[in-house]
PDB file of N, CA and C in Angstrom:
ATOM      1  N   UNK A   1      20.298   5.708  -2.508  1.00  0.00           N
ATOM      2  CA  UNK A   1      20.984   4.468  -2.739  1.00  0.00           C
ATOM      3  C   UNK A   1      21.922   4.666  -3.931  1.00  0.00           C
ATOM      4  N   UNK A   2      23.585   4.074  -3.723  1.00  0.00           N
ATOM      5  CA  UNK A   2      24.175   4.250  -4.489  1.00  0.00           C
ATOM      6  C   UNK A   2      23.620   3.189  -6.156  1.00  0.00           C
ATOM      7  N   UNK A   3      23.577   3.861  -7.159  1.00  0.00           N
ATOM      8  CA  UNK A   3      23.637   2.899  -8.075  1.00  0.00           C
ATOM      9  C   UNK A   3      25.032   2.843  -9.171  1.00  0.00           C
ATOM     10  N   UNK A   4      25.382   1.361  -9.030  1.00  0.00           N
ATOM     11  CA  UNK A   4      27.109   1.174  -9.922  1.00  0.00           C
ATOM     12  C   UNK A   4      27.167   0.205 -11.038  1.00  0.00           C
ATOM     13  N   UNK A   5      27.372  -0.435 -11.857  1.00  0.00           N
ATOM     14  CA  UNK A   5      27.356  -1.941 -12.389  1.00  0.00           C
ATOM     15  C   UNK A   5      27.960  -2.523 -11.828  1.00  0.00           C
ATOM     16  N   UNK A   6      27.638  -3.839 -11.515  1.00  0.00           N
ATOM     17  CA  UNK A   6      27.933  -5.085 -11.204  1.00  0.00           C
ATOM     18  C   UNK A   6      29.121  -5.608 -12.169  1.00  0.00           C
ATOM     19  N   UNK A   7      30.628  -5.778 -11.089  1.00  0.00           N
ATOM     20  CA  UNK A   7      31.518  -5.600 -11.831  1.00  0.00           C
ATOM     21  C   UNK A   7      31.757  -6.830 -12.237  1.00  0.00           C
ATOM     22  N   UNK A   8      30.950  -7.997 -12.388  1.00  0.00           N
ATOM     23  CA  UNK A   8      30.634  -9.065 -13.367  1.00  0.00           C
ATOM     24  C   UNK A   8      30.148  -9.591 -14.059  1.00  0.00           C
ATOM     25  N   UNK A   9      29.302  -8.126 -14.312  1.00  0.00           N
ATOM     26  CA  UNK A   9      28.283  -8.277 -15.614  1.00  0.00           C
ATOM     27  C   UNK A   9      27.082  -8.642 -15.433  1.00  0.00           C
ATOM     28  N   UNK A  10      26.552  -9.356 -14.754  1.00  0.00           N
ATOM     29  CA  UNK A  10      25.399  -9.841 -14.313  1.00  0.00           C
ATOM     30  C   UNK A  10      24.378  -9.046 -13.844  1.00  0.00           C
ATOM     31  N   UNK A  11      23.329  -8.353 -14.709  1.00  0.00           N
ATOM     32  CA  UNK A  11      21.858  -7.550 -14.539  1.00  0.00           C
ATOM     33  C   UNK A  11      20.645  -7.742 -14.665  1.00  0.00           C
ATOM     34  N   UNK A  12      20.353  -7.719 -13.655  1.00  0.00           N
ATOM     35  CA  UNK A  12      18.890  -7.963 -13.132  1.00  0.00           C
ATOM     36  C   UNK A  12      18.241  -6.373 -13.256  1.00  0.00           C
ATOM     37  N   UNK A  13      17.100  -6.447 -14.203  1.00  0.00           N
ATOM     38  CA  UNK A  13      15.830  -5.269 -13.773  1.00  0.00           C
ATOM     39  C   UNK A  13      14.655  -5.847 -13.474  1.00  0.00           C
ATOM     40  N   UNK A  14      14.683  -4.553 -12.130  1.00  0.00           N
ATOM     41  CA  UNK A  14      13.623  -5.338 -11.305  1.00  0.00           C
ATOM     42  C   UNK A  14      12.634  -4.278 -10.669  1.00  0.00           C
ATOM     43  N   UNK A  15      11.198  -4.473 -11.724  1.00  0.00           N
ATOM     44  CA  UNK A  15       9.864  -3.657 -11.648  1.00  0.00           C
ATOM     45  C   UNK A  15       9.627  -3.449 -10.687  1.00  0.00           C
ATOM     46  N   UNK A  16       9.594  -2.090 -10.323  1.00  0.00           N
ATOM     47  CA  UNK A  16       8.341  -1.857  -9.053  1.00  0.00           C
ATOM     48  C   UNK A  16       7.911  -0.505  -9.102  1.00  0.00           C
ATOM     49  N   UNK A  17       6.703  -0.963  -8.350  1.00  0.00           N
ATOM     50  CA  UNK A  17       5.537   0.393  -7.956  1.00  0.00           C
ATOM     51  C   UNK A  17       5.674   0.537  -6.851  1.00  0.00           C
ATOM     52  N   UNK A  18       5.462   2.071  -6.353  1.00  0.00           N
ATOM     53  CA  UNK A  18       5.121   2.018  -4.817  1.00  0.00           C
ATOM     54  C   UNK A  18       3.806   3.104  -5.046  1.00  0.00           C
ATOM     55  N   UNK A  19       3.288   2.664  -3.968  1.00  0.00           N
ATOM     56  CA  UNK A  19       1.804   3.533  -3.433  1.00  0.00           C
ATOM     57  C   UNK A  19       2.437   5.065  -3.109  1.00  0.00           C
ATOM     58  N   UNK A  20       1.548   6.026  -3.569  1.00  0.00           N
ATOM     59  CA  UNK A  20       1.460   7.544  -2.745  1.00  0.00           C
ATOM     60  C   UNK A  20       1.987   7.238  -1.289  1.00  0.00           C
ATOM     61  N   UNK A  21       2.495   8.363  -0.470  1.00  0.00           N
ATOM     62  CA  UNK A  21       2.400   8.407   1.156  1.00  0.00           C
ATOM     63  C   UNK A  21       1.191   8.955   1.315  1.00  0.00           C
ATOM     64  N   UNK A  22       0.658   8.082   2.515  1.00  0.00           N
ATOM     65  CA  UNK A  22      -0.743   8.305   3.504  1.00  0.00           C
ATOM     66  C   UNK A  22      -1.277   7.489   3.314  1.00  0.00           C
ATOM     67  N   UNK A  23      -2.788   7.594   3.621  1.00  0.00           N
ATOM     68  CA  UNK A  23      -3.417   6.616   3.354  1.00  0.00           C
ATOM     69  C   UNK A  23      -4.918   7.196   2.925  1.00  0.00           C
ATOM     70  N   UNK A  24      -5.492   6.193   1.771  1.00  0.00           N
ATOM     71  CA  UNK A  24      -6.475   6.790   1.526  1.00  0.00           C
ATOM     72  C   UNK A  24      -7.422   5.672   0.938  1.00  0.00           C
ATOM     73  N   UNK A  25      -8.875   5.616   0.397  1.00  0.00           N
ATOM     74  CA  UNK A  25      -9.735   4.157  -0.187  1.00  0.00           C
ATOM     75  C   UNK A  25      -8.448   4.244  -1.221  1.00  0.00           C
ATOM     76  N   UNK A  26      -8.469   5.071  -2.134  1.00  0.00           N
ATOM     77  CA  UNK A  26      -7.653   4.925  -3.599  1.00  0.00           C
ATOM     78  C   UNK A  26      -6.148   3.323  -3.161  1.00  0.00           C
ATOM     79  N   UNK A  27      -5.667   3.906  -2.214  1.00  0.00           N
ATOM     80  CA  UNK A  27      -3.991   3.279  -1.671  1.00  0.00           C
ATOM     81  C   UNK A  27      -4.513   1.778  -1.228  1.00  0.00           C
ATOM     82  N   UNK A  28      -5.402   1.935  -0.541  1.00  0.00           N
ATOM     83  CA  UNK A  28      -6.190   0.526  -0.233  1.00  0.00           C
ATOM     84  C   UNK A  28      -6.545  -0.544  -0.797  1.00  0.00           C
ATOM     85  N   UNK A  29      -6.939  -0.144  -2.058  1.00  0.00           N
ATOM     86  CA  UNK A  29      -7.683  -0.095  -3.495  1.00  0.00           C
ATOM     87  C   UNK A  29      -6.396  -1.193  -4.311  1.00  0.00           C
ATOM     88  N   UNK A  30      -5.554   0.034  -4.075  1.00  0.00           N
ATOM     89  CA  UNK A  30      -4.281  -0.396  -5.001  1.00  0.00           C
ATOM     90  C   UNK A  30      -3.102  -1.259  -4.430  1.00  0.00           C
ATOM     91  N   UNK A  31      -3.195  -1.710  -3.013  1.00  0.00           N
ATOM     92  CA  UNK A  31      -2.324  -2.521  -2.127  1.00  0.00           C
ATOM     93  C   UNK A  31      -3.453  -3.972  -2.329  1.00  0.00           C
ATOM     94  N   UNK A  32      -4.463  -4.073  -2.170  1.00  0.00           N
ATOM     95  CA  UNK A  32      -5.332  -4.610  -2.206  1.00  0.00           C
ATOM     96  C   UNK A  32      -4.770  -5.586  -3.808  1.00  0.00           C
ATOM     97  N   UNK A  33      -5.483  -5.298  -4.673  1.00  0.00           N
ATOM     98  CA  UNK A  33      -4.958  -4.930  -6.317  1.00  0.00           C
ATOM     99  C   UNK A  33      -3.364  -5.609  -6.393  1.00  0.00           C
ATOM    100  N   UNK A  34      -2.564  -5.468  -5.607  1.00  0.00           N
ATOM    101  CA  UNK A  34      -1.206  -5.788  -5.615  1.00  0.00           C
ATOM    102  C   UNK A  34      -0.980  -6.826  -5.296  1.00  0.00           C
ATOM    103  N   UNK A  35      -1.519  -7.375  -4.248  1.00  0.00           N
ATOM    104  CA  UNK A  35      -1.558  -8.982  -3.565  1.00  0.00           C
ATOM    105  C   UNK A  35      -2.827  -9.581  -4.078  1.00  0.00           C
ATOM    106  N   UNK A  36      -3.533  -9.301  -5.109  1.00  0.00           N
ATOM    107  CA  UNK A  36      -4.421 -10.063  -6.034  1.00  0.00           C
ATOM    108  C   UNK A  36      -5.001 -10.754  -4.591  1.00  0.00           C
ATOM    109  N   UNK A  37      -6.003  -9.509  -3.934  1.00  0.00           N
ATOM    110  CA  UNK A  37      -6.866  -9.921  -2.456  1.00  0.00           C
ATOM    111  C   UNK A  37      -7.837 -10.117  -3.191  1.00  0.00           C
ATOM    112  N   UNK A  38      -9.120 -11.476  -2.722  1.00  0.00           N
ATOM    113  CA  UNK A  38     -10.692 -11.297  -2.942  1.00  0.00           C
ATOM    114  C   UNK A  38     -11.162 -10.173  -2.818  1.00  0.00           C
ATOM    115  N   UNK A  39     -12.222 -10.355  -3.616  1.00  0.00           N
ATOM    116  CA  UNK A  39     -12.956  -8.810  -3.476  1.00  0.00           C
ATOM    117  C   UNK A  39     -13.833  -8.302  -1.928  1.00  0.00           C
ATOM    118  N   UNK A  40     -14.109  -9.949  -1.284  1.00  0.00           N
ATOM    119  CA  UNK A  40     -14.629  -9.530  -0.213  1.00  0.00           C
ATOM    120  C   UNK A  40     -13.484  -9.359   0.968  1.00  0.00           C
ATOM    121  N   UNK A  41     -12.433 -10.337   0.982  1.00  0.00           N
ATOM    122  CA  UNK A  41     -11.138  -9.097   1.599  1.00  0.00           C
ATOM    123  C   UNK A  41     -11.227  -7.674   1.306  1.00  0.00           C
ATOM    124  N   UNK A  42     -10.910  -7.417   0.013  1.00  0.00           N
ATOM    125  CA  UNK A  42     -10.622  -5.532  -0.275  1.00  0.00           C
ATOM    126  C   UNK A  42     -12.276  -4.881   0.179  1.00  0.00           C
ATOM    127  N   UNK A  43     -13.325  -5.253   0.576  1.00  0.00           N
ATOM    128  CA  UNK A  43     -14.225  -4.646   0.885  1.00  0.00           C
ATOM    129  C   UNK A  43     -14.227  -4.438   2.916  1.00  0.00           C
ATOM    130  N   UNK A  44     -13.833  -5.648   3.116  1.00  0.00           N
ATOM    131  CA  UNK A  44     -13.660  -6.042   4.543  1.00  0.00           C
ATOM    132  C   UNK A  44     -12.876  -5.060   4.784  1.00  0.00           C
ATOM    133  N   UNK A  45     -11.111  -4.820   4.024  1.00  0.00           N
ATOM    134  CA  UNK A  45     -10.716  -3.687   4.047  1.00  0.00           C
ATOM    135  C   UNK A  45     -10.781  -2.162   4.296  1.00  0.00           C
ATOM    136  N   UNK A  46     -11.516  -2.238   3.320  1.00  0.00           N
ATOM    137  CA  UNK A  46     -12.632  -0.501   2.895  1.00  0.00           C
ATOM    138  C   UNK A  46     -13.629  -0.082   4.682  1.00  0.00           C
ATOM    139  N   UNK A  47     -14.338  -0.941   4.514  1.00  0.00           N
ATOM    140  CA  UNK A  47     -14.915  -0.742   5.828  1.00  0.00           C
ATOM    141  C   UNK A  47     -13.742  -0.686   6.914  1.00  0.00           C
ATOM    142  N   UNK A  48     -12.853  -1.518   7.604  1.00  0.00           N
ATOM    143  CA  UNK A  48     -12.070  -1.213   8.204  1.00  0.00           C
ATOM    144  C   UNK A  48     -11.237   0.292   7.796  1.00  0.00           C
ATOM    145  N   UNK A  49     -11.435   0.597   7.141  1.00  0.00           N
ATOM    146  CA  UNK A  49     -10.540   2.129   6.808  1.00  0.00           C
ATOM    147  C   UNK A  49     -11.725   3.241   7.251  1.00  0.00           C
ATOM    148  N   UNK A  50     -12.941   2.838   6.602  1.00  0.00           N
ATOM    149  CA  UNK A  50     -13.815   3.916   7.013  1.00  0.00           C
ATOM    150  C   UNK A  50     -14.115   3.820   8.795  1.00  0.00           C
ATOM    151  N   UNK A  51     -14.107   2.846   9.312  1.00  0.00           N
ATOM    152  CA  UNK A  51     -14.038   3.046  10.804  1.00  0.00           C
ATOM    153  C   UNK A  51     -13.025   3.578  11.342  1.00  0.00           C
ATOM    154  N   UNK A  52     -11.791   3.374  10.844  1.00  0.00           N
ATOM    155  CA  UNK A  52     -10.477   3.965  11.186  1.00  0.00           C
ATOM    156  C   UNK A  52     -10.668   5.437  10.977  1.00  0.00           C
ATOM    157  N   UNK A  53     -10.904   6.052  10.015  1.00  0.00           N
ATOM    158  CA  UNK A  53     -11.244   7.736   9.866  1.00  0.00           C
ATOM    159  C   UNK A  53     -12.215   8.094  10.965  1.00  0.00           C
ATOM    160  N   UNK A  54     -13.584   7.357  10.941  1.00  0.00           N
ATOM    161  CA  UNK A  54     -14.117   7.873  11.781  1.00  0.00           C
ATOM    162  C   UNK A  54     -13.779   8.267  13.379  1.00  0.00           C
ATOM    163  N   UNK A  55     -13.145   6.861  13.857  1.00  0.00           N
ATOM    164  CA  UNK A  55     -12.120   6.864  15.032  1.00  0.00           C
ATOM    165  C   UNK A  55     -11.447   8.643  14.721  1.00  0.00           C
ATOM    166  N   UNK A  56     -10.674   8.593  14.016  1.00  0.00           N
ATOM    167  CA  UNK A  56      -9.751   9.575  14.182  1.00  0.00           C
ATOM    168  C   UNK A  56     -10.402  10.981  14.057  1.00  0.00           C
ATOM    169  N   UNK A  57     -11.710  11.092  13.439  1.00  0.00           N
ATOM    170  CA  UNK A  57     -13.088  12.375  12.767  1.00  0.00           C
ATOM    171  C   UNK A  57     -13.163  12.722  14.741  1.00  0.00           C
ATOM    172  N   UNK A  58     -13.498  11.251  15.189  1.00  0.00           N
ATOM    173  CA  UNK A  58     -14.284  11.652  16.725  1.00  0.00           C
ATOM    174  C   UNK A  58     -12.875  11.723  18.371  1.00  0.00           C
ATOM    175  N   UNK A  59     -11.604  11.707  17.433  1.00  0.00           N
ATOM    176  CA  UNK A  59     -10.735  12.275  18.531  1.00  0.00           C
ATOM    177  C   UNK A  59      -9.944  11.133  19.322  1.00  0.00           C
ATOM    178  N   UNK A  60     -10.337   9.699  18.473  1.00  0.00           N
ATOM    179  CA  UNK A  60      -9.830   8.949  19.081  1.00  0.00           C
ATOM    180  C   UNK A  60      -8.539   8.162  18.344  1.00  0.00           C
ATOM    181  N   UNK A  61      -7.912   8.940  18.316  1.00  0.00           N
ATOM    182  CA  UNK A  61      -6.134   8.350  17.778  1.00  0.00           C
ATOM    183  C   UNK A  61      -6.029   7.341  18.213  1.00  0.00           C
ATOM    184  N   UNK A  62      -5.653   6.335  17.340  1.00  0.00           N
ATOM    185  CA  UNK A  62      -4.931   5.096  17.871  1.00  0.00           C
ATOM    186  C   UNK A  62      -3.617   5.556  18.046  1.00  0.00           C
ATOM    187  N   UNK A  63      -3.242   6.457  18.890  1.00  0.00           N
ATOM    188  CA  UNK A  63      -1.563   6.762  18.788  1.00  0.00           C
ATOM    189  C   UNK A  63      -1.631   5.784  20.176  1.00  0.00           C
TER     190      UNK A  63
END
């Protein structure tokens, strides 16, 4: 992305994080963490991720 000044002066800085690529508990953890989710969302989460690996451990791609 090109970056130039704003040829009317007007500047905005504007914070951001982004997550690692892939996916992992840690990224979950920290997307979770980002949208200030309940803790029993980000756990509901966690389990949904560990079934998702397993899916993929026993050959079954969600492709």
């Amino acid at each position: 992305m090109a970056v130039r000044e704003y040829k009317h002066g007007f500047v905005t800085n504007v914070v951001s994080e982004k997550a690692p690529k892939g996916l992992n508990e840690d990224i979950v953890r920290f997307i979770s963490a980002k949208k200030g989710e309940p803790e029993w969302l980000l756990e509901w989460r966690l389990k949904a991720f560990k079934l998702f690996k397993q899916q993929l451990k026993n050959g079954n791609s969600p492709e």
